[in-house]
Protein backbone atom coordinates (compact mmCIF):
# COMPACT_ATOMS: atom_id res chain seq x y z
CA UNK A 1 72.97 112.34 -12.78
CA UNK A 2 76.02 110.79 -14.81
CA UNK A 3 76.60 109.10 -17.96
CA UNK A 4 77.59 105.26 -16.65
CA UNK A 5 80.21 104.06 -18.30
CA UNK A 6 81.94 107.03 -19.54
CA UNK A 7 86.01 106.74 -19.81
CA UNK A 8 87.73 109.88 -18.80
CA UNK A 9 91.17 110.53 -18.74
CA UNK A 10 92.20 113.21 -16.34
CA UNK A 11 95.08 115.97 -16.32
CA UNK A 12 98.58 115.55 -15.25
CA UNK A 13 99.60 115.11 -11.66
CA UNK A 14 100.68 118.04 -10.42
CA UNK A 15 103.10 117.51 -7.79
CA UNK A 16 104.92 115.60 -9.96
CA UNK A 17 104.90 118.25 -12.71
CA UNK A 18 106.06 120.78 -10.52
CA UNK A 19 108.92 118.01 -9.31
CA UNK A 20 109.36 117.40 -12.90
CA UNK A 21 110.07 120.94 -14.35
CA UNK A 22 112.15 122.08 -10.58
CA UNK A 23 114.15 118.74 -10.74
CA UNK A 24 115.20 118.87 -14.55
CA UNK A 25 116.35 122.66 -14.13
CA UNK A 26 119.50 121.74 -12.15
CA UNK A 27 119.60 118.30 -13.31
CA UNK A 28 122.82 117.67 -15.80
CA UNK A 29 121.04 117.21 -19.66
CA UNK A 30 117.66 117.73 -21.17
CA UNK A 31 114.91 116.16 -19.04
CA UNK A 32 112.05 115.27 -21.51
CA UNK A 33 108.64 115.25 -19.81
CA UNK A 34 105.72 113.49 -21.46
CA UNK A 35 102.00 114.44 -19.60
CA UNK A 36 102.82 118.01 -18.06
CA UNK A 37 99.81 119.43 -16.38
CA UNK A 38 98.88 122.39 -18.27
CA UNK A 39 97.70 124.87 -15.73
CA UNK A 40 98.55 127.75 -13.69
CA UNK A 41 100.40 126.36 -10.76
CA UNK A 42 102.57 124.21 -12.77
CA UNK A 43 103.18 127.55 -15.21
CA UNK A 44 104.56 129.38 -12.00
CA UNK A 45 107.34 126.90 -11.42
CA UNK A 46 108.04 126.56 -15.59
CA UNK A 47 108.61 130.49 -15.30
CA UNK A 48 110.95 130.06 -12.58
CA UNK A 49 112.92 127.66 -14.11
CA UNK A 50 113.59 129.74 -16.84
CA UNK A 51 114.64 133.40 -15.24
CA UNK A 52 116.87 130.41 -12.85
CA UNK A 53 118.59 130.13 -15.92
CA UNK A 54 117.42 126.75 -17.69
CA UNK A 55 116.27 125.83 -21.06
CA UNK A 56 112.33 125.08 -21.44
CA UNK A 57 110.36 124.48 -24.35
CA UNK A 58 107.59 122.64 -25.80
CA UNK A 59 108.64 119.84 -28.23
CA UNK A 60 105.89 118.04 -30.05
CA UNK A 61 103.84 116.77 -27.18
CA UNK A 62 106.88 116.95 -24.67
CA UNK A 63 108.09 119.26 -22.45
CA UNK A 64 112.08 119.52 -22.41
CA UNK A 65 114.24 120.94 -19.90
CA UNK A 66 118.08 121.84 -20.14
CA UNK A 67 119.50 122.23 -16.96
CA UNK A 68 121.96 124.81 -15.61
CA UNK A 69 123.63 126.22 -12.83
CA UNK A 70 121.57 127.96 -11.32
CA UNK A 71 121.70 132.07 -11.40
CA UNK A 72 120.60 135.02 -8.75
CA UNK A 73 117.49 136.39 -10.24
CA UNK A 74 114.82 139.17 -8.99
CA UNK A 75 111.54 138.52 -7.80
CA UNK A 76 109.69 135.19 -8.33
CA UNK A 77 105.76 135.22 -8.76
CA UNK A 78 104.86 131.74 -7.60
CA UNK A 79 101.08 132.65 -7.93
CA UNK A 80 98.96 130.67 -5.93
CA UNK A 81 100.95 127.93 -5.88
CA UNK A 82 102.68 126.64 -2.41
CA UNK A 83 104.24 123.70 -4.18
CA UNK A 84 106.43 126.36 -5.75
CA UNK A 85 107.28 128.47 -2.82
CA UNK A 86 108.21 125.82 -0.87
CA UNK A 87 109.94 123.47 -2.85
CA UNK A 88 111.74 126.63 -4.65
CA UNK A 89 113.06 127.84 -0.90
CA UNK A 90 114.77 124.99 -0.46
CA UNK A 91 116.24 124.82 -3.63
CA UNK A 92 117.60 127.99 -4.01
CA UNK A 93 118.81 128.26 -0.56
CA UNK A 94 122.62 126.41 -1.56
CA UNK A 95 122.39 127.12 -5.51
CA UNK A 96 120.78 131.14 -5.83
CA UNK A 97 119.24 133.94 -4.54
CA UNK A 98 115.89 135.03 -5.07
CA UNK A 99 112.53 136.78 -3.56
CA UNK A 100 109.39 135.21 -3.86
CA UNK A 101 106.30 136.58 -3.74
CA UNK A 102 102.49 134.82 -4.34
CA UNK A 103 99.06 135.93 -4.36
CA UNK A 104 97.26 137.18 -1.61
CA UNK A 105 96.10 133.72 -0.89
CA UNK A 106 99.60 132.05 -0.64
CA UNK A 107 100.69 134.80 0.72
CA UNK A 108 98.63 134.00 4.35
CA UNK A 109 100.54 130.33 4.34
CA UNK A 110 102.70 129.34 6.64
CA UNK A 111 106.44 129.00 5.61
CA UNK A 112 108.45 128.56 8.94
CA UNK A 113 107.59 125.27 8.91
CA UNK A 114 110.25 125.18 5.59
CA UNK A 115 112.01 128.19 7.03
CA UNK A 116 112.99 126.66 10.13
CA UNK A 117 115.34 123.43 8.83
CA UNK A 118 116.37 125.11 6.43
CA UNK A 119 118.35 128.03 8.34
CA UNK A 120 119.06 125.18 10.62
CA UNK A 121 121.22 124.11 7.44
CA UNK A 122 123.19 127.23 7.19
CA UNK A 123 120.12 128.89 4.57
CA UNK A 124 120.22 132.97 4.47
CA UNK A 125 116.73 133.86 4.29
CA UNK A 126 114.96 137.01 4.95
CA UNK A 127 111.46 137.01 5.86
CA UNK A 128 108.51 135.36 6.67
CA UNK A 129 106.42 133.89 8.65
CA UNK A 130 105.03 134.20 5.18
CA UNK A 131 105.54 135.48 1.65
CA UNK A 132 107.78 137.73 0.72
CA UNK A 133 110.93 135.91 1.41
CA UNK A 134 114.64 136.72 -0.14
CA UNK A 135 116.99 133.72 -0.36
CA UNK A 136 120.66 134.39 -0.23
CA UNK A 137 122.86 132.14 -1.78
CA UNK A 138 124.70 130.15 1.46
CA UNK A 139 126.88 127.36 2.20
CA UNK A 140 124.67 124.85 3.61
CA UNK A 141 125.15 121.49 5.54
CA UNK A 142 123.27 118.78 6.20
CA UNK A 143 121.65 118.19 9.25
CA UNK A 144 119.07 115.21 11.24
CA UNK A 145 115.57 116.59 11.08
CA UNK A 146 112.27 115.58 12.61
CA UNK A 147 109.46 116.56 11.04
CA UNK A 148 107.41 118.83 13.26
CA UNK A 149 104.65 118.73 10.76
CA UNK A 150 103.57 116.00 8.17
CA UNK A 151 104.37 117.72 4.65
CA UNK A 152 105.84 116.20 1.85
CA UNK A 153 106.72 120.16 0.81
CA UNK A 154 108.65 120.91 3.61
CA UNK A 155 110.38 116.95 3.52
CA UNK A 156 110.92 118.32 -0.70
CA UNK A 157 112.98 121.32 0.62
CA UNK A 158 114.96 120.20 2.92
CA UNK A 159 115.93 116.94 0.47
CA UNK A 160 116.77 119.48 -2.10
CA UNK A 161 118.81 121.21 -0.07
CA UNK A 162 120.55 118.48 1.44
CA UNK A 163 121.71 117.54 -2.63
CA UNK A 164 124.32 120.51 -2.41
CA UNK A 165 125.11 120.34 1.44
CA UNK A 166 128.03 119.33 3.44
CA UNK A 167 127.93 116.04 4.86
CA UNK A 168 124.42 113.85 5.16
CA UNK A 169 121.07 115.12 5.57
CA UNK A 170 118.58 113.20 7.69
CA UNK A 171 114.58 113.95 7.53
CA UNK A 172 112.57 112.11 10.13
CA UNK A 173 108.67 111.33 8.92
CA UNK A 174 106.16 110.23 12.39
CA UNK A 175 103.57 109.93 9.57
CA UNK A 176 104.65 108.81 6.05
CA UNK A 177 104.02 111.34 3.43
CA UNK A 178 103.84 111.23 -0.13
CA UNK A 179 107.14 110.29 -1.30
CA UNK A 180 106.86 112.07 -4.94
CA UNK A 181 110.21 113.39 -4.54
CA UNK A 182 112.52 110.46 -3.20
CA UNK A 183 111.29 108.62 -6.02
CA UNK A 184 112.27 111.35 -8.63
CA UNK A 185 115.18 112.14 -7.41
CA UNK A 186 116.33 108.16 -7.24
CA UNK A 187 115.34 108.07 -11.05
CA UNK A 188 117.81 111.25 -11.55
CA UNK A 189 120.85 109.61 -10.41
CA UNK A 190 120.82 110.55 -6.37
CA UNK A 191 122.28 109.20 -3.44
CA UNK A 192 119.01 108.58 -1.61
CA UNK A 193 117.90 105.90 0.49
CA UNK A 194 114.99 104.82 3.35
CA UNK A 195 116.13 103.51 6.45
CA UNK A 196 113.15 102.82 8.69
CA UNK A 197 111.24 106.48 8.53
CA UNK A 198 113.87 108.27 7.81
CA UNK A 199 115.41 109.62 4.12
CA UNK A 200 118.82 109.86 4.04
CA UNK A 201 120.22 111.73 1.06
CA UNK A 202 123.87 112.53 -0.07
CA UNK A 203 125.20 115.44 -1.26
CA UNK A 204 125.49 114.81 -5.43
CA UNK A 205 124.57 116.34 -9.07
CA UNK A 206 121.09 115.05 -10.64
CA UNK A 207 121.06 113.54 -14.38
CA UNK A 208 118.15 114.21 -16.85
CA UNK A 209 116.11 111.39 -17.01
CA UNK A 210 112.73 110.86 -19.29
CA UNK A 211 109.94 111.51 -16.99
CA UNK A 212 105.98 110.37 -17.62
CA UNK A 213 103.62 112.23 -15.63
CA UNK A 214 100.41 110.18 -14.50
CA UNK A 215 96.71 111.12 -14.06
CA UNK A 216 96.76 113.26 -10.98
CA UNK A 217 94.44 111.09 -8.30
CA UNK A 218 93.39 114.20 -6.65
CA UNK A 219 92.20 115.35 -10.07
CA UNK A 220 90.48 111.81 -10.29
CA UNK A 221 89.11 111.54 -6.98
CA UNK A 222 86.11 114.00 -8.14
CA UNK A 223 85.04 111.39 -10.47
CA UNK A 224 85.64 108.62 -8.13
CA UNK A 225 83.19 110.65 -5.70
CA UNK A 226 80.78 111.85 -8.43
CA UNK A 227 80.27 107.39 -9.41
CA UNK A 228 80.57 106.71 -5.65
CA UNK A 229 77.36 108.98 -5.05
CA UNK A 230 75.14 107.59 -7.94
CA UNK A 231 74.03 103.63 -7.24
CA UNK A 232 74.48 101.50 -9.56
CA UNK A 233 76.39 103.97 -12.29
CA UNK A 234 79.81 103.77 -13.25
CA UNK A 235 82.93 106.16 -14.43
CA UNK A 236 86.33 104.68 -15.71
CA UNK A 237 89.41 106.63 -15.37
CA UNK A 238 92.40 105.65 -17.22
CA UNK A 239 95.80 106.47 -16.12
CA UNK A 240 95.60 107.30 -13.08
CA UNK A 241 98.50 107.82 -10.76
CA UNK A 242 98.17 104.96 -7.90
CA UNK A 243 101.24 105.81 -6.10
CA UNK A 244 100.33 104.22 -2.72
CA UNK A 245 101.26 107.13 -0.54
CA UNK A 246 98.75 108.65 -2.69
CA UNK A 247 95.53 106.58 -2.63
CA UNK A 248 93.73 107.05 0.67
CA UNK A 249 91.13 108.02 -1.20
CA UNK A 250 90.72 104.58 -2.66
CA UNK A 251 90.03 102.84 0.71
CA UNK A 252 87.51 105.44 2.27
CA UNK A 253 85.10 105.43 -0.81
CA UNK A 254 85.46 101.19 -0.20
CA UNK A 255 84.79 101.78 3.40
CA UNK A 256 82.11 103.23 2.49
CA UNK A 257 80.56 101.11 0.65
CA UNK A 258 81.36 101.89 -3.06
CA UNK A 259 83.24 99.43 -5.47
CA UNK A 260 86.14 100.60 -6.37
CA UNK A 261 88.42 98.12 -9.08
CA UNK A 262 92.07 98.97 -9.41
CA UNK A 263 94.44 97.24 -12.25
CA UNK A 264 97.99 98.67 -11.90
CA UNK A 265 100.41 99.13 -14.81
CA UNK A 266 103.03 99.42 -12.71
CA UNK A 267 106.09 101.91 -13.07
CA UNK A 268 108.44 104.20 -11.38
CA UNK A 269 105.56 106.36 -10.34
CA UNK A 270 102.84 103.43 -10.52
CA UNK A 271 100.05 104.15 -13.33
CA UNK A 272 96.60 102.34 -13.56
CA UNK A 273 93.06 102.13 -14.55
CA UNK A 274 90.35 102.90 -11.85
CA UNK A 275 86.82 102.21 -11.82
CA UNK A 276 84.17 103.11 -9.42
CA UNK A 277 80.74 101.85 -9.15
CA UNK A 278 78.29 103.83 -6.97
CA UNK A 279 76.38 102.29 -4.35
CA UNK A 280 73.89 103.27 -1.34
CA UNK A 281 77.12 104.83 1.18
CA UNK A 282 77.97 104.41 4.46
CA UNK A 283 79.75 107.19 7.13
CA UNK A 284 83.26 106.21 8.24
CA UNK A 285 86.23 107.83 9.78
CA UNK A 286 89.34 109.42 8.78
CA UNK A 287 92.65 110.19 10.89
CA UNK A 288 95.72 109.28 12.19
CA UNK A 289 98.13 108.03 9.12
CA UNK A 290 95.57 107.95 6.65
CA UNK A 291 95.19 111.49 6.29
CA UNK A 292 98.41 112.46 4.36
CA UNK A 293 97.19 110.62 1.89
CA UNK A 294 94.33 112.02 0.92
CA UNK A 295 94.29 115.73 2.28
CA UNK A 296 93.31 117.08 -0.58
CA UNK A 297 90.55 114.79 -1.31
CA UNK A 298 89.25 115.60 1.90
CA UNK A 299 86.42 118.01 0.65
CA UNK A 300 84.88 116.01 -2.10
CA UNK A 301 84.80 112.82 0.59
CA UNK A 302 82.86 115.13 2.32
CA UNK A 303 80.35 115.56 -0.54
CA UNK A 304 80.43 111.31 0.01
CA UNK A 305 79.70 111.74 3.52
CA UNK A 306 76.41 113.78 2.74
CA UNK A 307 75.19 110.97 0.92
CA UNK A 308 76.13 108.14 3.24
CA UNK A 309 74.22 106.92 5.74
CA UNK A 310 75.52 107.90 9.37
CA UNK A 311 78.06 110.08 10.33
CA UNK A 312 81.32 110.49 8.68
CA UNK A 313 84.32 111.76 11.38
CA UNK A 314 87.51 113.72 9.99
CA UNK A 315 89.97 114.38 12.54
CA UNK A 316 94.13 115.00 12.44
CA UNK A 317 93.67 117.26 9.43
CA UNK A 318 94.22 120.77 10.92
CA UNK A 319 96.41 121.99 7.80
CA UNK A 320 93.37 121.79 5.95
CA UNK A 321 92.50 125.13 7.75
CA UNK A 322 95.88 126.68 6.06
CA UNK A 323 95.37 125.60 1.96
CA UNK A 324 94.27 128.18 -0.09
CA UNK A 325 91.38 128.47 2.16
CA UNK A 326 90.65 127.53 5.35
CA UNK A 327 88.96 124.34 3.85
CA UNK A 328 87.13 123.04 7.25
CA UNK A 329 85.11 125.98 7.32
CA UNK A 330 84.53 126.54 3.55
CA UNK A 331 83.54 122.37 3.28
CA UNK A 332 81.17 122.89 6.34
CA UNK A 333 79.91 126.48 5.33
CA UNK A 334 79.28 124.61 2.24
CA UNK A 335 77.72 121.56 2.92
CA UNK A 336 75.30 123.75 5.12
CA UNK A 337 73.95 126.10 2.38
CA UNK A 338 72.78 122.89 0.24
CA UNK A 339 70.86 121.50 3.25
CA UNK A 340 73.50 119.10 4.61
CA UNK A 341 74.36 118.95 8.25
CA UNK A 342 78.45 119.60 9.26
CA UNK A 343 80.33 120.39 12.46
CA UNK A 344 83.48 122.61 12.06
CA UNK A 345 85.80 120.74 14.29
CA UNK A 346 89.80 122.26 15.53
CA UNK A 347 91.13 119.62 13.14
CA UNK A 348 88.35 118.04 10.82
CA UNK A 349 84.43 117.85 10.69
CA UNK A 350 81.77 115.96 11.05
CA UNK A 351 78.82 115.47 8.24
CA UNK A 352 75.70 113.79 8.90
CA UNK A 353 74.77 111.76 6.07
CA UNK A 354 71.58 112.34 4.61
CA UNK A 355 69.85 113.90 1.31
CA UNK A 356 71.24 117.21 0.31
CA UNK A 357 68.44 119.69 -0.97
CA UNK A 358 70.92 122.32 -3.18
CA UNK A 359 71.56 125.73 -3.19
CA UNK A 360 74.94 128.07 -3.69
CA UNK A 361 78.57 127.50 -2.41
CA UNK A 362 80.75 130.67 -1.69
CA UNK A 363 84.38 128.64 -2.96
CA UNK A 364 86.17 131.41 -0.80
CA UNK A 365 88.38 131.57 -4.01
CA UNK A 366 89.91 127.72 -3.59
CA UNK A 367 89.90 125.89 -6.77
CA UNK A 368 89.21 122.49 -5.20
CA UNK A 369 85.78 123.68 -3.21
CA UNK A 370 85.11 124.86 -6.51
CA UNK A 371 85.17 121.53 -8.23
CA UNK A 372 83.89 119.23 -5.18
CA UNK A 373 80.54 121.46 -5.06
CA UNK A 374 80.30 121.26 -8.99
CA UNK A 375 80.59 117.17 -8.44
CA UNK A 376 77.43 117.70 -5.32
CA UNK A 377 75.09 119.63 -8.43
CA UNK A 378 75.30 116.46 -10.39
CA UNK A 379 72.72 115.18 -7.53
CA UNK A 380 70.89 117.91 -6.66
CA UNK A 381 70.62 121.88 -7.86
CA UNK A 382 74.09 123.55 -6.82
CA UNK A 383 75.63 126.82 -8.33
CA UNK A 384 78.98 128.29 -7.36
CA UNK A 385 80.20 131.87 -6.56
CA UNK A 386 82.79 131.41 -9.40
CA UNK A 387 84.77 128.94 -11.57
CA UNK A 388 87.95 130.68 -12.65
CA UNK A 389 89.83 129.61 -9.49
CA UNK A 390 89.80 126.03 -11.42
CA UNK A 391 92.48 126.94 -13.96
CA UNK A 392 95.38 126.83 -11.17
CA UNK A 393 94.84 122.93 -11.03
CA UNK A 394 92.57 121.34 -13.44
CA UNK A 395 91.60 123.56 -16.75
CA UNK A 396 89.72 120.71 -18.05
CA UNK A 397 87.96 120.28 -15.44
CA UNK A 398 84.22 121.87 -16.64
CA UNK A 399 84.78 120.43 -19.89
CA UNK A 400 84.67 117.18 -18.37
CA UNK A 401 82.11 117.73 -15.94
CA UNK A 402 79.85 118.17 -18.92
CA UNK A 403 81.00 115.38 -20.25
CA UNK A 404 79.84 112.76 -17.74
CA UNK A 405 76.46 114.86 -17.37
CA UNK A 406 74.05 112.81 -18.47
């Protein structure tokens, strides 16, 4: 059960921390950050900002960042963190060379897909279809891309590449993805623009700019799941990010049936206050264009779906199979040990809404089947194989959990 009413305010987003740090490293000035996620993800890309050759450090209860030129360094450890790699490939590609290397869990994602445009653009890279890569410094120029997959990492890598190419770079989107990085890189001072569903960006230096970093939504969406699943109770969550290429999540837990109030503070990345008032759930489905924006609250929906009444579809989300786990099979694997019924699907699941009875979750390692299991034991008796995978997204996370325990 949870304590109704409780007000939580959750960690940093973290794709915009990572965007923040990257971005102010070969941005011209000190880029002062206010609301950095503190965890291990967002600590890989700090680390390689600074052996790139820029100025970090804490000040007060900001995080500042003097750009540089960038310089060749060794090896990079990005960890476990793809946001890293990927952004950090494209990058380098036109400013410095570098190898990167992650854990043995990043190291079985795919990087071609970021790989392929970018040697298209004249990038040097050795390697792959997966980590270790080395990235020779090249002269790169832009070039008309269509997205073969729907990734707002791979769109990130070719956009930073395109700042220091030759001519204009073009990146095609069939299916809008978050757009984390167009934004950030308008606030910095560059020549970016949307013309239909297609980014357009100019070759041109970045400025420092003063950067607030809202409430991560994927961070929130546990509690938003964890009120959704209890009738009648309620949890508040206070600056949230509500960036609308962000907040899937949002409509499917109304779809389903549970009240979900939204007041929006507005900004350059739009900040709000979110609360969500359980109710008796209903199964719904998720594809097509939806599912971009919400793929990583795709496993604690699922805890929703066991709950709801009816079946809940997911379909179109295949690259949940390549995350730090193979997700479809560790949310279905899941769900089954604590009595629930799920169908593995190619590209999503199925979950048969009903009463789960408990039990224990193997997380496979991933941080966020991890957490969404933790927010199933608040109904029924759940343990997990292990906790420390958290720390790479949300260190706060079992403080809180305890927290809204009633």
């Amino acid at each position: 059960m949870i304590r109704s009413g409780t007000r939580i305010r959750v960690a940093g987003d973290k794709s915009v921390s990572h965007r923040a740090v990257m971005f102010g490293s070969m941005a011209k000035g000190t880029t002062r950050v206010r609301g950095l996620l503190d965890a291990e993800d967002v600590g890989r890309t700090v680390e390689a900002a600074r052996k790139l050759g820029a100025s970090v450090q804490n000040v007060g209860r900001e995080l500042w960042v003097s750009g540089s030129p960038w310089r060749d360094t060794g090896e990079v450890d990005c960890g476990n963190s793809g946001t890293t790699a990927r952004l950090l490939l494209g990058a380098l590609a036109p400013r410095a060379g570098a190898t990167l290397h992650g854990d043995a869990s990043l190291s079985r994602r795919p990087m071609m897909r970021v790989i392929g445009p970018l040697r298209r653009m004249g990038a040097e890279i050795e390697g792959g279809p997966t980590l270790p890569v080395a990235v020779r410094t090249a002269e790169m120029h832009g070039i008309d891309w269509v997205a073969e997959v729907a990734s707002a990492q791979v769109k990130s890598a070719v956009l930073l590449a395109g700042l220091c190419a030759h001519g204009t770079t073009r990146y095609t989107e069939r299916v809008a993805t978050r757009d984390h990085t167009e934004r950030m890189m308008r606030g910095m001072g560059a020549n970016i623009r949307l013309e239909a569903d297609t980014v357009v960006v100019e070759a041109g230096p970045l400025s420092a700019a003063d950067i607030t970093v809202p409430g991560d939504i994927s961070s929130a969406a546990f509690w938003m799941v964890a009120a959704a699943i209890h009738p009648g109770a309620s949890l508040v969550l206070e600056g949230v990010g509500l960036n609308p290429t962000r907040t899937g999540v949002i409509h499917v837990l109304r779809r389903m049936g549970a009240r979900v109030d939204v007041e929006d503070h507005g900004g350059i990345e739009p900040i709000g206050t979110v609360t969500v008032t359980g109710a008796e759930l209903r199964g719904t489905e998720i594809g097509g264009a939806e599912v971009p924006t919400l793929i990583d609250e795709l496993p604690v929906l699922a805890v929703a779906a066991a709950f709801a009444e009816g079946q809940t579809v997911v379909r179109d989300a295949a690259e949940l199979r390549v995350k730090e786990s193979d997700r479809v099979a560790a949310v279905v694997d899941g769900l089954r040990s604590v009595g629930a019924d799920a169908e593995a699907r190619p590209d999503g699941f199925v979950v048969s809404g009903g009463t789960p009875v408990g039990g224990h979750v193997d997380t496979r390692g991933d941080h966020r089947i991890a957490m969404c299991f933790s927010i199933l034991g608040l109904r029924v008796p759940v343990t997990v194989s292990e906790t420390d995978s958290i720390r790479t997204s949300y260190p706060a996370f079992l403080a809180t959990l305890e927290e809204v325990r009633a």
